[in-house]
C-alpha atoms as a PDB file:
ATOM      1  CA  UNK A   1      91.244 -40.108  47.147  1.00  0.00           C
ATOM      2  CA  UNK A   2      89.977 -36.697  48.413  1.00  0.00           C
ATOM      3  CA  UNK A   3      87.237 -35.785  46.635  1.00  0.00           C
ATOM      4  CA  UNK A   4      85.097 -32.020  46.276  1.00  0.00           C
ATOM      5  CA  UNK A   5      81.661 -32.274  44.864  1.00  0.00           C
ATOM      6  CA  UNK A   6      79.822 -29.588  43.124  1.00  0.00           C
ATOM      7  CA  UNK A   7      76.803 -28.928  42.579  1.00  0.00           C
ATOM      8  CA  UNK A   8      74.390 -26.404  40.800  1.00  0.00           C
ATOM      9  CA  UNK A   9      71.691 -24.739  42.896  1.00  0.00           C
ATOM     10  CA  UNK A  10      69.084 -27.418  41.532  1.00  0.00           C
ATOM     11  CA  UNK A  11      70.729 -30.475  42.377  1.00  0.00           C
ATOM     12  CA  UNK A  12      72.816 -29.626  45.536  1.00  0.00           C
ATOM     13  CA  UNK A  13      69.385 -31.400  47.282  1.00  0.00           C
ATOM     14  CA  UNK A  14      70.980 -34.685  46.085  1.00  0.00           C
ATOM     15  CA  UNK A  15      74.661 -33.561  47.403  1.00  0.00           C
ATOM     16  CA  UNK A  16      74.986 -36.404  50.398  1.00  0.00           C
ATOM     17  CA  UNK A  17      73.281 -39.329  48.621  1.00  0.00           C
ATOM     18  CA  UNK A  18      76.618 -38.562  46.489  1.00  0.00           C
ATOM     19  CA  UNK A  19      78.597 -38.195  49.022  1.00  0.00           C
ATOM     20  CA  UNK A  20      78.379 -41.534  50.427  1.00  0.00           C
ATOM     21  CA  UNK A  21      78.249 -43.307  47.680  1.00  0.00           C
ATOM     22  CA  UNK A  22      81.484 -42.363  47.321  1.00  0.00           C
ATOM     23  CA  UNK A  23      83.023 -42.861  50.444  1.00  0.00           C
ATOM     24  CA  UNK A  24      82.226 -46.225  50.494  1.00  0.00           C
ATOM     25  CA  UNK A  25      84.296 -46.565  47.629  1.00  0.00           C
ATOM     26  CA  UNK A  26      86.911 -45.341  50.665  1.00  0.00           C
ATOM     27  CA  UNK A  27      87.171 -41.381  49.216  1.00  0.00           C
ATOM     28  CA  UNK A  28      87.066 -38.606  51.748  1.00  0.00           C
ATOM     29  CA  UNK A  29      84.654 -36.655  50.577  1.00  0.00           C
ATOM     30  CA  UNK A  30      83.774 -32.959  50.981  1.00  0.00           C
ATOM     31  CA  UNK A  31      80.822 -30.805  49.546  1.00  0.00           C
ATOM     32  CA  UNK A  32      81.025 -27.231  48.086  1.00  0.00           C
ATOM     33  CA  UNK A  33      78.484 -24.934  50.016  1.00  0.00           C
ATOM     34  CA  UNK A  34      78.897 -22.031  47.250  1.00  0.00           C
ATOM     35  CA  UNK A  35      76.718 -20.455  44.766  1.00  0.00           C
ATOM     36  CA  UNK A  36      77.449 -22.337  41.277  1.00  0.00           C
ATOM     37  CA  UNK A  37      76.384 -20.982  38.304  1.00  0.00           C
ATOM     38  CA  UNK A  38      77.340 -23.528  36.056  1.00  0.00           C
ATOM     39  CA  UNK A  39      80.698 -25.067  34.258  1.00  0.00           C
ATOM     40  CA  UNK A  40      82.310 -21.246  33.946  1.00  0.00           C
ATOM     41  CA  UNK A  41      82.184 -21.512  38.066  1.00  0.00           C
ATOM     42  CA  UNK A  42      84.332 -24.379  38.854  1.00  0.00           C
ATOM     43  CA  UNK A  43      84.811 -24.655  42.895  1.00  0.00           C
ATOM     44  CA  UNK A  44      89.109 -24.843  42.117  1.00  0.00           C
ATOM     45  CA  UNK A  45      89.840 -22.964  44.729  1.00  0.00           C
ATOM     46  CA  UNK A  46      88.252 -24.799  47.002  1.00  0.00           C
ATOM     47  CA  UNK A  47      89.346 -27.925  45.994  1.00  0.00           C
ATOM     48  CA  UNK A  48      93.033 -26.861  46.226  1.00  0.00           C
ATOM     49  CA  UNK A  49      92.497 -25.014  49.941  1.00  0.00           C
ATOM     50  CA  UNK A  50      91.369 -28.869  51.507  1.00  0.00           C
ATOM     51  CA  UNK A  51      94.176 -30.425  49.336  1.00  0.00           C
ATOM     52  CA  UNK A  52      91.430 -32.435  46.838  1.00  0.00           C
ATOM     53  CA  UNK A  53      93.053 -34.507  44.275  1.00  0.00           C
ATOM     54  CA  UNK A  54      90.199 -34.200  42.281  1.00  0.00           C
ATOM     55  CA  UNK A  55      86.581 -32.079  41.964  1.00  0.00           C
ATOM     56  CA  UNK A  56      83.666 -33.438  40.503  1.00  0.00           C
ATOM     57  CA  UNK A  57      81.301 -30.888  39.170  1.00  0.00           C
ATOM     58  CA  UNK A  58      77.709 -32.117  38.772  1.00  0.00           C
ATOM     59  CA  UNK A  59      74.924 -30.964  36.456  1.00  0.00           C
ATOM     60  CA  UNK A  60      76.879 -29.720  33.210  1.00  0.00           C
ATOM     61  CA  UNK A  61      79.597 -30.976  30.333  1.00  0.00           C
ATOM     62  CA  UNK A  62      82.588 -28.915  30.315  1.00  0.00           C
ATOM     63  CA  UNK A  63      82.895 -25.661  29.744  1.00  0.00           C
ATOM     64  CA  UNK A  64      86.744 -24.600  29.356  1.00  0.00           C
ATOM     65  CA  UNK A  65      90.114 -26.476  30.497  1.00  0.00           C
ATOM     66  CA  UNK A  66      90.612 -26.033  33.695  1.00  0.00           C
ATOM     67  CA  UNK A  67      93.680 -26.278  35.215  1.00  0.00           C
ATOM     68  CA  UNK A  68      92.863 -28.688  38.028  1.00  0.00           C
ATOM     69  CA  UNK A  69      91.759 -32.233  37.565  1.00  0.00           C
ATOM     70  CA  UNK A  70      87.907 -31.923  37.080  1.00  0.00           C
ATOM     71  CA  UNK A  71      85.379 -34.500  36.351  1.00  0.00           C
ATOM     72  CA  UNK A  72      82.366 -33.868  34.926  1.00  0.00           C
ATOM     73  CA  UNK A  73      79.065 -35.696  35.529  1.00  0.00           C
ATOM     74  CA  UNK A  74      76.199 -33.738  33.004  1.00  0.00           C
ATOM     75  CA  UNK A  75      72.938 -35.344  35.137  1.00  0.00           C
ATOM     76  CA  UNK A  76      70.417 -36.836  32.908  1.00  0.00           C
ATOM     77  CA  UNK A  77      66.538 -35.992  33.741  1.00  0.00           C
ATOM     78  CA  UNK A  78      63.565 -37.588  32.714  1.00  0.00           C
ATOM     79  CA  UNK A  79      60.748 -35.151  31.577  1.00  0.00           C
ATOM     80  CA  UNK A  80      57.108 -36.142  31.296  1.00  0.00           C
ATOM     81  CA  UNK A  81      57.001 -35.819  27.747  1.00  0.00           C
ATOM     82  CA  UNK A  82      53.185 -35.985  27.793  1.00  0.00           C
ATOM     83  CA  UNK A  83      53.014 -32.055  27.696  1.00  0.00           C
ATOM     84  CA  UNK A  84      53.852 -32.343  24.315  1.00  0.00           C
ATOM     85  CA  UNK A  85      50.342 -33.054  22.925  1.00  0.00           C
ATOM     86  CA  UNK A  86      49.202 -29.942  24.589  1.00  0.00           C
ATOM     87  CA  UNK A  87      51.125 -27.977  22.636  1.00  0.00           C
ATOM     88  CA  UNK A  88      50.728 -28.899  18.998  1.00  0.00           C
ATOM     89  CA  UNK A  89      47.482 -26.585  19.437  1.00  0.00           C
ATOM     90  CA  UNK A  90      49.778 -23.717  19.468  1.00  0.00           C
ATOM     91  CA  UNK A  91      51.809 -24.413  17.390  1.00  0.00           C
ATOM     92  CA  UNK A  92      49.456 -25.171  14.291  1.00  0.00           C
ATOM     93  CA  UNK A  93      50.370 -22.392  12.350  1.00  0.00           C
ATOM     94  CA  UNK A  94      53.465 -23.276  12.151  1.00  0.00           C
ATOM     95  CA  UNK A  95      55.489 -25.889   9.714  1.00  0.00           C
ATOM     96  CA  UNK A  96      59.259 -25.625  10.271  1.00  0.00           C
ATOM     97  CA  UNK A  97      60.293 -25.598  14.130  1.00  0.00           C
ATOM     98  CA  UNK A  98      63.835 -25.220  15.701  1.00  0.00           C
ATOM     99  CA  UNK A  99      64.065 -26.993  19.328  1.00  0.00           C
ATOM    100  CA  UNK A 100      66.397 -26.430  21.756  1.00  0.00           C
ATOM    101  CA  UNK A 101      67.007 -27.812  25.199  1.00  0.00           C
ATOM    102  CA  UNK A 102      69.748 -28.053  28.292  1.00  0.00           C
ATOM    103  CA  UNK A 103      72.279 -30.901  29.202  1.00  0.00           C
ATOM    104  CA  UNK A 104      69.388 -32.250  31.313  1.00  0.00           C
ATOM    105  CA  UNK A 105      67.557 -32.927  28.846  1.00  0.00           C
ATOM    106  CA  UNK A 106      69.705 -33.898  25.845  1.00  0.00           C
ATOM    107  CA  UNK A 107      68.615 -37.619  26.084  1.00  0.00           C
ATOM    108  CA  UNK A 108      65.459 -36.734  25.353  1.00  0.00           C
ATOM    109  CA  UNK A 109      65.663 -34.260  21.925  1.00  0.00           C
ATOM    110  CA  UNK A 110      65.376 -37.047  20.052  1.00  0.00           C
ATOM    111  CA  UNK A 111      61.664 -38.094  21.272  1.00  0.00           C
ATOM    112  CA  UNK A 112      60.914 -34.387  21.414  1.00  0.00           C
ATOM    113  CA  UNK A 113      62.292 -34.590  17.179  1.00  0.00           C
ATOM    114  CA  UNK A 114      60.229 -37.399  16.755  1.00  0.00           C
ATOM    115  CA  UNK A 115      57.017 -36.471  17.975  1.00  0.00           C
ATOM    116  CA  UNK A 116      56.572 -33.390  16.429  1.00  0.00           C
ATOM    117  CA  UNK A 117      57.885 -34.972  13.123  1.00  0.00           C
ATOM    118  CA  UNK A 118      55.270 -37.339  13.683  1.00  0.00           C
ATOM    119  CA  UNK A 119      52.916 -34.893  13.535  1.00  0.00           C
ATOM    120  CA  UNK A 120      53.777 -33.290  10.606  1.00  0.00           C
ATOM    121  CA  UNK A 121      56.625 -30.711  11.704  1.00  0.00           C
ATOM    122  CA  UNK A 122      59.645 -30.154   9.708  1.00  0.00           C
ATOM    123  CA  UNK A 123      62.258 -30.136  12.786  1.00  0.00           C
ATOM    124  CA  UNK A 124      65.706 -28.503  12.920  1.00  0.00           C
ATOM    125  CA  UNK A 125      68.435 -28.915  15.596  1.00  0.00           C
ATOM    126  CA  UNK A 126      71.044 -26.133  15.516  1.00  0.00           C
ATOM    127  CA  UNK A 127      74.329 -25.955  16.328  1.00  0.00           C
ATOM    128  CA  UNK A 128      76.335 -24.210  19.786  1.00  0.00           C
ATOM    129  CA  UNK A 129      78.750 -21.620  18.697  1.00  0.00           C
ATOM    130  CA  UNK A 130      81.527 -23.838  21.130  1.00  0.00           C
ATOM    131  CA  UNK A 131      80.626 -23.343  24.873  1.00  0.00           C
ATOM    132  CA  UNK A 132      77.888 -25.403  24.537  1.00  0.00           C
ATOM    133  CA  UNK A 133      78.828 -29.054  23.178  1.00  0.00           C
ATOM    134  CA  UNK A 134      76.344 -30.353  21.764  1.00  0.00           C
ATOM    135  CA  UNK A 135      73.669 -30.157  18.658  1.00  0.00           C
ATOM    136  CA  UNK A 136      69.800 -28.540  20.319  1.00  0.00           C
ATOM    137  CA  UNK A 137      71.604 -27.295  23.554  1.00  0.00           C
ATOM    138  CA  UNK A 138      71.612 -23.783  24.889  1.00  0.00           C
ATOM    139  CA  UNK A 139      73.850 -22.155  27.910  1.00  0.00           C
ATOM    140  CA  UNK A 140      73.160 -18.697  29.227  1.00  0.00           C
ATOM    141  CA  UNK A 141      76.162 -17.995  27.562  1.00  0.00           C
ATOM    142  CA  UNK A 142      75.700 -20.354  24.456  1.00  0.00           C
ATOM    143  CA  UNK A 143      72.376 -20.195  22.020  1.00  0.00           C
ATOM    144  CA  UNK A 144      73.926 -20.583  18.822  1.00  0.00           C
ATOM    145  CA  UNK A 145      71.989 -24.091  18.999  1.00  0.00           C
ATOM    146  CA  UNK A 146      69.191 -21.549  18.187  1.00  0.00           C
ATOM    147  CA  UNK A 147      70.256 -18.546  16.806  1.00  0.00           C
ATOM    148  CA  UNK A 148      72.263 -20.485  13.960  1.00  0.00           C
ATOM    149  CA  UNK A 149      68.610 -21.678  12.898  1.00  0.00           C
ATOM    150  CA  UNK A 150      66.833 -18.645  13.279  1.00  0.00           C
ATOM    151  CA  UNK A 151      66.806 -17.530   9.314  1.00  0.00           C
ATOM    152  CA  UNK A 152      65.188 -21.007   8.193  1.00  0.00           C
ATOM    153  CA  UNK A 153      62.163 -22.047  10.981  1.00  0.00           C
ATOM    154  CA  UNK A 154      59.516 -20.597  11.485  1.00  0.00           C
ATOM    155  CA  UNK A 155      59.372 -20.492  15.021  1.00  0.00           C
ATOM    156  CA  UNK A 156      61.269 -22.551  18.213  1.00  0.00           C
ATOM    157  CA  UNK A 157      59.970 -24.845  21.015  1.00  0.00           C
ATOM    158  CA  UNK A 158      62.443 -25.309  24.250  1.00  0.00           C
ATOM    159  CA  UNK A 159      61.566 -28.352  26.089  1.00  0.00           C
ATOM    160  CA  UNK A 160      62.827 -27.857  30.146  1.00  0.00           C
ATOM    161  CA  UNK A 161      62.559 -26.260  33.292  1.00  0.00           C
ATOM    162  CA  UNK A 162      63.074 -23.022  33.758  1.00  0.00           C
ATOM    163  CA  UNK A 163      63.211 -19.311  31.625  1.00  0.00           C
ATOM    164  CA  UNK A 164      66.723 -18.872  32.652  1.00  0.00           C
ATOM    165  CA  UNK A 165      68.062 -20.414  29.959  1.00  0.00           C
ATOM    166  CA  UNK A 166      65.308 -20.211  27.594  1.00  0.00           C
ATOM    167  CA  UNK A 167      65.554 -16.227  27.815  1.00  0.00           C
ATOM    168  CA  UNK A 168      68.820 -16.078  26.732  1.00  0.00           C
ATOM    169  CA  UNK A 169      67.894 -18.005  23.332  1.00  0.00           C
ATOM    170  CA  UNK A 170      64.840 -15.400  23.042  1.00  0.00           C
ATOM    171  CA  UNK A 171      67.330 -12.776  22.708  1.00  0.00           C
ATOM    172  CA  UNK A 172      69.553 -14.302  20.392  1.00  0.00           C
ATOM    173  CA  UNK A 173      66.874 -14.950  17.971  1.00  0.00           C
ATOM    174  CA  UNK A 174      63.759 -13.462  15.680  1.00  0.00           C
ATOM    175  CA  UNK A 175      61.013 -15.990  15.272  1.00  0.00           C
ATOM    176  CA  UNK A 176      57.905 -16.852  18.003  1.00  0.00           C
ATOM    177  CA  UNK A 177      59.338 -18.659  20.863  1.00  0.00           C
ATOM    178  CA  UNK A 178      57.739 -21.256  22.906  1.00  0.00           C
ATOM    179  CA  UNK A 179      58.718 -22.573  26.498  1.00  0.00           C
ATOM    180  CA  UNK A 180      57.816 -26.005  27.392  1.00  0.00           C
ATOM    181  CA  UNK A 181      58.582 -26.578  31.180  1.00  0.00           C
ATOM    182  CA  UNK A 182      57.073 -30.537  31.675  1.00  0.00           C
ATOM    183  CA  UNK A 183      58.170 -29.816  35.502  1.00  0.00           C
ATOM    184  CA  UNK A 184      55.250 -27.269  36.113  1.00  0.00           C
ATOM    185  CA  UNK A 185      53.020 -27.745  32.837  1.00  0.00           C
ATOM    186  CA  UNK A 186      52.955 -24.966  31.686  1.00  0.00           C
ATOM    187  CA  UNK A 187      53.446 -23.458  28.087  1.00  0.00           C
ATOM    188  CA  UNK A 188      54.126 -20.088  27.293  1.00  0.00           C
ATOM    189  CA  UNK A 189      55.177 -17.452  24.637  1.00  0.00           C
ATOM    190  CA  UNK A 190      58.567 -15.790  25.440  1.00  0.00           C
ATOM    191  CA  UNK A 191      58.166 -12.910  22.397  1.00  0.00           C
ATOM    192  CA  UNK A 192      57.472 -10.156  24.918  1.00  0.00           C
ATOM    193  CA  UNK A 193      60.511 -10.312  26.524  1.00  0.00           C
ATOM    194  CA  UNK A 194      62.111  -9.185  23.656  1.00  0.00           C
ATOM    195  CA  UNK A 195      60.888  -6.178  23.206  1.00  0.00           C
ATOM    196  CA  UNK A 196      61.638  -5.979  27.355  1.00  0.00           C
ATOM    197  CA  UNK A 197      65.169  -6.782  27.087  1.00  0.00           C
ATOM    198  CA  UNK A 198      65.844  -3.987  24.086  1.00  0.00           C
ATOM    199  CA  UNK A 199      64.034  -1.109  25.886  1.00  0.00           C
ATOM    200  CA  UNK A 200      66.132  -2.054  29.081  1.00  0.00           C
ATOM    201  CA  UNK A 201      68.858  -1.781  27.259  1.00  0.00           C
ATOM    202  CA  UNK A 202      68.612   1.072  24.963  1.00  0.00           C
ATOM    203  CA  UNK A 203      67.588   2.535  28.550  1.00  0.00           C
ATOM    204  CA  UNK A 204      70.876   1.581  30.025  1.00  0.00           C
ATOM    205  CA  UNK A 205      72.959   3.551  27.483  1.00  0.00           C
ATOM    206  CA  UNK A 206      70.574   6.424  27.924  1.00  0.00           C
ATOM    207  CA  UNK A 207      71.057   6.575  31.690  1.00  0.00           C
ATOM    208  CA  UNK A 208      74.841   6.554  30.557  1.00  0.00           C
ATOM    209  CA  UNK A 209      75.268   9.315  28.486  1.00  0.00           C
ATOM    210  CA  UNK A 210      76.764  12.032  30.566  1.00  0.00           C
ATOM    211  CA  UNK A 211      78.828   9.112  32.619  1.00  0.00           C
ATOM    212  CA  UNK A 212      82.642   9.965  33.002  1.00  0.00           C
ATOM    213  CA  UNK A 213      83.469   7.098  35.223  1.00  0.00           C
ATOM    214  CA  UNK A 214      83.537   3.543  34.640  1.00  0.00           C
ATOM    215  CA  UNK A 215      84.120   0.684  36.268  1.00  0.00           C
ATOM    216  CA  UNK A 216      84.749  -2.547  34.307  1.00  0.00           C
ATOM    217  CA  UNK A 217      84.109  -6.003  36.217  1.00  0.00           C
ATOM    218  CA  UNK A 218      86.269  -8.510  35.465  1.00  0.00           C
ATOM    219  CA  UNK A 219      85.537 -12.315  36.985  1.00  0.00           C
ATOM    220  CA  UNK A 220      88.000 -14.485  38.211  1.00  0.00           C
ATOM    221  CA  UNK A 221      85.756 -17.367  37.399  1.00  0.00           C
ATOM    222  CA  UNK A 222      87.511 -20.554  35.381  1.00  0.00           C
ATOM    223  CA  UNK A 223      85.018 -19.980  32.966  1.00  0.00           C
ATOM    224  CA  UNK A 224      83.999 -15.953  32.804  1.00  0.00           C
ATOM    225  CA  UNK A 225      87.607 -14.329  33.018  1.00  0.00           C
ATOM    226  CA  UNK A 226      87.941 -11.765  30.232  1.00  0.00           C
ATOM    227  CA  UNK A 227      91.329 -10.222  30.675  1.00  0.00           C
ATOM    228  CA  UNK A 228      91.715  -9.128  27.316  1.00  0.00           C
ATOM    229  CA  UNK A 229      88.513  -7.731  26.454  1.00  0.00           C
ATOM    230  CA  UNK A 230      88.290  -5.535  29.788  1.00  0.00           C
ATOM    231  CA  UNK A 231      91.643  -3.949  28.926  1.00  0.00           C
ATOM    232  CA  UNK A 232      90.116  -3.003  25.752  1.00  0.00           C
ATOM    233  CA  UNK A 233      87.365  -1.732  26.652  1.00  0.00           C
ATOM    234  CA  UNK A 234      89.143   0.923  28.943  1.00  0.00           C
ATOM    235  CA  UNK A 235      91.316   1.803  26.601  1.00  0.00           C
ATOM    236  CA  UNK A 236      88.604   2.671  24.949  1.00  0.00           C
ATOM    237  CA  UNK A 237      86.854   4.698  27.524  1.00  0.00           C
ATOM    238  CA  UNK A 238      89.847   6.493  28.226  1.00  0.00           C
ATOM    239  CA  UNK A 239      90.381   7.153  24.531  1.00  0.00           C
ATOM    240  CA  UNK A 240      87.076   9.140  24.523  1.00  0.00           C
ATOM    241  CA  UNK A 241      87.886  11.130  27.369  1.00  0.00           C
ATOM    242  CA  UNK A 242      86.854   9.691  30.646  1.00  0.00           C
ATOM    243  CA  UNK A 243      88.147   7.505  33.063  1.00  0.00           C
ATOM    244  CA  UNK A 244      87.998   3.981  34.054  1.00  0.00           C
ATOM    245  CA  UNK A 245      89.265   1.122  36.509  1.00  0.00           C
ATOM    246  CA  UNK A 246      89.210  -2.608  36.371  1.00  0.00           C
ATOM    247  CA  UNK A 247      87.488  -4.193  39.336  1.00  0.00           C
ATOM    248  CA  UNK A 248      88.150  -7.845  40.324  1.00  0.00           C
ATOM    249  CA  UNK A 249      86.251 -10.291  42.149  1.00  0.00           C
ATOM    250  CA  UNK A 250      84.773 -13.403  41.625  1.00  0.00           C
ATOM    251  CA  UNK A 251      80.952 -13.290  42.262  1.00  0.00           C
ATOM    252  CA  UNK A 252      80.171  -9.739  42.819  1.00  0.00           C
ATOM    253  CA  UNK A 253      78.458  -8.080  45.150  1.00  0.00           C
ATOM    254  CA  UNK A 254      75.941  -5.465  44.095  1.00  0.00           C
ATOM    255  CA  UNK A 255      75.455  -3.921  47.947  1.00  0.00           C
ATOM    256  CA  UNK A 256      79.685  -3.530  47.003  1.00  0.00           C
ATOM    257  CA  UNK A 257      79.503  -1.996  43.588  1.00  0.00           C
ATOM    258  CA  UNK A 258      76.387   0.607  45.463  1.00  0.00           C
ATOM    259  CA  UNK A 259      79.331   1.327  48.015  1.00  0.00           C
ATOM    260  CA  UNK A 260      81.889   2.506  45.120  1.00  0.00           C
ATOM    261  CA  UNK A 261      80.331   6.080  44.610  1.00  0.00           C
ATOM    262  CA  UNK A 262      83.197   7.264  42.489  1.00  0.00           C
ATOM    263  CA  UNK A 263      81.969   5.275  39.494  1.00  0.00           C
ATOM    264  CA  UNK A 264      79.019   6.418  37.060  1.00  0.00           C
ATOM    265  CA  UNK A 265      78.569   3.089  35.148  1.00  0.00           C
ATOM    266  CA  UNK A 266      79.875  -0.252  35.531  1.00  0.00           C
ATOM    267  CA  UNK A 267      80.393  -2.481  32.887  1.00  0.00           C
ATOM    268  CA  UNK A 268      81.007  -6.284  32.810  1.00  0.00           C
ATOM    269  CA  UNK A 269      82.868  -8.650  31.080  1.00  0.00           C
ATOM    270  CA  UNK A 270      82.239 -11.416  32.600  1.00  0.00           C
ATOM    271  CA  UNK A 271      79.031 -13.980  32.474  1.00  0.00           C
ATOM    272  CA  UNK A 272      76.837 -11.863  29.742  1.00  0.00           C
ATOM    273  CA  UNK A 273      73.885 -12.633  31.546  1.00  0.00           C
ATOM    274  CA  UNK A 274      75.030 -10.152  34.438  1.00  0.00           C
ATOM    275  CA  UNK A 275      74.268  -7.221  32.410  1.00  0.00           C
ATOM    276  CA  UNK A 276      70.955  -8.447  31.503  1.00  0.00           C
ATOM    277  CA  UNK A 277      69.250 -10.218  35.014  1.00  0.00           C
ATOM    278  CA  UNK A 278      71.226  -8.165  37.616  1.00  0.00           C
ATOM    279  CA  UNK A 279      70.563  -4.770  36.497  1.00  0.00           C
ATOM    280  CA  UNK A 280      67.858  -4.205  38.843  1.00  0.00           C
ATOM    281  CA  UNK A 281      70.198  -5.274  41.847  1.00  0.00           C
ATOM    282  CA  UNK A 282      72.903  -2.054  41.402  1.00  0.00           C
ATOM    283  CA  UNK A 283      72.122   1.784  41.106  1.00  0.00           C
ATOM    284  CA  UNK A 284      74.082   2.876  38.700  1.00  0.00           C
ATOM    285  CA  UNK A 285      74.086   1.468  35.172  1.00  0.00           C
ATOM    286  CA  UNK A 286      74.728  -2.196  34.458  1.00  0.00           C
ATOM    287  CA  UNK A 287      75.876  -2.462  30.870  1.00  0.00           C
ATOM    288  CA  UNK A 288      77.726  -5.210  28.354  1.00  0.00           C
ATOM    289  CA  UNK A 289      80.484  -4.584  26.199  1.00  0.00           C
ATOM    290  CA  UNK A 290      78.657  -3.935  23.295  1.00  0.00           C
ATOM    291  CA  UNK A 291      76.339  -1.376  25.169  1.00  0.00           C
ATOM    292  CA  UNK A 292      79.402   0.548  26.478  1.00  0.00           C
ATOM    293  CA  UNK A 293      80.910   0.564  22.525  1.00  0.00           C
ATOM    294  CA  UNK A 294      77.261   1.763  21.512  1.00  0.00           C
ATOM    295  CA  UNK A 295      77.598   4.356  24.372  1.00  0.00           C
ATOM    296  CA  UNK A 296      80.640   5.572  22.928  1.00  0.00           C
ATOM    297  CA  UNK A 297      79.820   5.705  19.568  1.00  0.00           C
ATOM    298  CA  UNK A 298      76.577   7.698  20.348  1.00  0.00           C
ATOM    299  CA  UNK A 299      79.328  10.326  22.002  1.00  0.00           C
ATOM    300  CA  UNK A 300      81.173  10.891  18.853  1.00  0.00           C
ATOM    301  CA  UNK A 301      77.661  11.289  16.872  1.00  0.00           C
ATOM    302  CA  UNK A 302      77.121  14.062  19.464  1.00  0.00           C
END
């Protein structure tokens, strides 16, 4: 069988250990060399240019159907869990705690449940609004594991590396927020970026007001293509008076979108996150669909 392996940015350092393990089971076996950012970036493509009969994308369940034959292998990691004792210092002030984690880590929610139920926490485990597929996990696109939790705890632990995906869940939610990462022991309190992420984007719509042209990205990514809503959206635009194009591609590139000086604003509608970490990578405004819809609706106030 011809194989394609992918792999996320943290785990392509394992890439030929998996590659010959499976070509002694007599595969041919090839290795994607792209940029993944996560199940919504599926290497198809790829896999169909070298004629694979199958890809096998490491690090994450599935995301969407894909229309290829895709195997998924979600990559379990052990944590030191001993971090944990640090933190019930910080958190002794509070009773009821929601804890989330990533596909990584799954295995381990249970301990993490345990322990602080042990010591006398009340512990809740939310539920993923449907990217996400399972109870305590979080995407960049999915923290309804936390967010459907965030009227009844008092405050949230996420146990794993990383703030990528922790940051997202900050967002989504109200209550105190503490990051766990066992790989560099360190705790921290995310609540500041909050307040970071709502000035940045009430600043966004600002910068946008007296825009006219805008350019709406749409992905071609497996999982991040949003047809639908980006034809929407410039109907929209155009409804209020101003122009705007659709722009394809699959992972953009900001030195690109600098180069098209036509365009006032851009807007995407493809991985949310885009509109949140990348805004410092492109001149013009960055914004979400929901920004550009505030945008407008600020216009009509006016």
């Amino acid at each position: 069988m011809k194989i394609l392996l992918q792999f996320p940015e943290g785990l392509k350092q394992h890439a030929l250990k998996h590659a010959k393990a499976l070509e002694k089971e007599r595969n041919e076996v090839f290795v994607s060399a792209t940029p993944s950012f996560g199940a919504c970036d599926l290497a198809i493509e790829e896999a169909k240019a070298i004629g694979a009969d199958k890809l096998v994308h490491f690090g994450h369940n599935e995301f969407k159907k894909a229309n290829f034959n895709v195997e998924y292998v979600p990559y379990e990691i052990d944590a030191d869990m001993s971090i944990l004792d640090n933190s019930l210092d910080m958190l002794k002030e509070y009773k009821k705690i929601g804890i989330v984690t990533t596909v990584q880590h799954l295995h381990q929610l249970g301990q993490v449940k345990e322990f602080y139920s042990r010591n006398g926490k009340e512990i809740f485990i939310g539920k993923p609004y449907g990217f996400a597929k399972a109870h305590g996990q979080i995407l960049g696109c999915d923290v309804g594991s936390a967010s459907t939790i965030d009227s009844i705890v008092e405050c949230f632990v996420y146990f794993g590396g990383g703030l990528f995906h922790p940051l997202g869940a900050v967002y989504g939610t109200t209550k105190p927020f503490l990051s766990i990462d066992p790989f560099i022991k360190k705790m921290e309190w995310l609540d500041r970026y909050r307040e970071i992420h709502s000035k940045a984007s009430k600043g966004k719509i600002m910068r946008s007001i007296d825009a006219r042209k805008f350019g709406i990205l749409v992905s071609t990514k497996t999982g991040q293509h949003n047809m639908n809503l980006a034809k929407m959206l410039k109907n929209i635009i155009e409804s209020n008076g101003n122009d705007a194009a659709i722009l394809i591609g699959d992972t953009f590139d900001f030195y690109s979108l600098d180069n098209m000086l036509e365009f006032d604003a851009f807007v995407s509608t493809a991985c949310p996150r885009i509109a949140t970490d990348d805004i410092d990578r492109v001149r013009k405004p960055l914004m979400n669909a929901n920004e550009v819809l505030e945008l407008m609706k600020i216009r009509k106030q006016e």
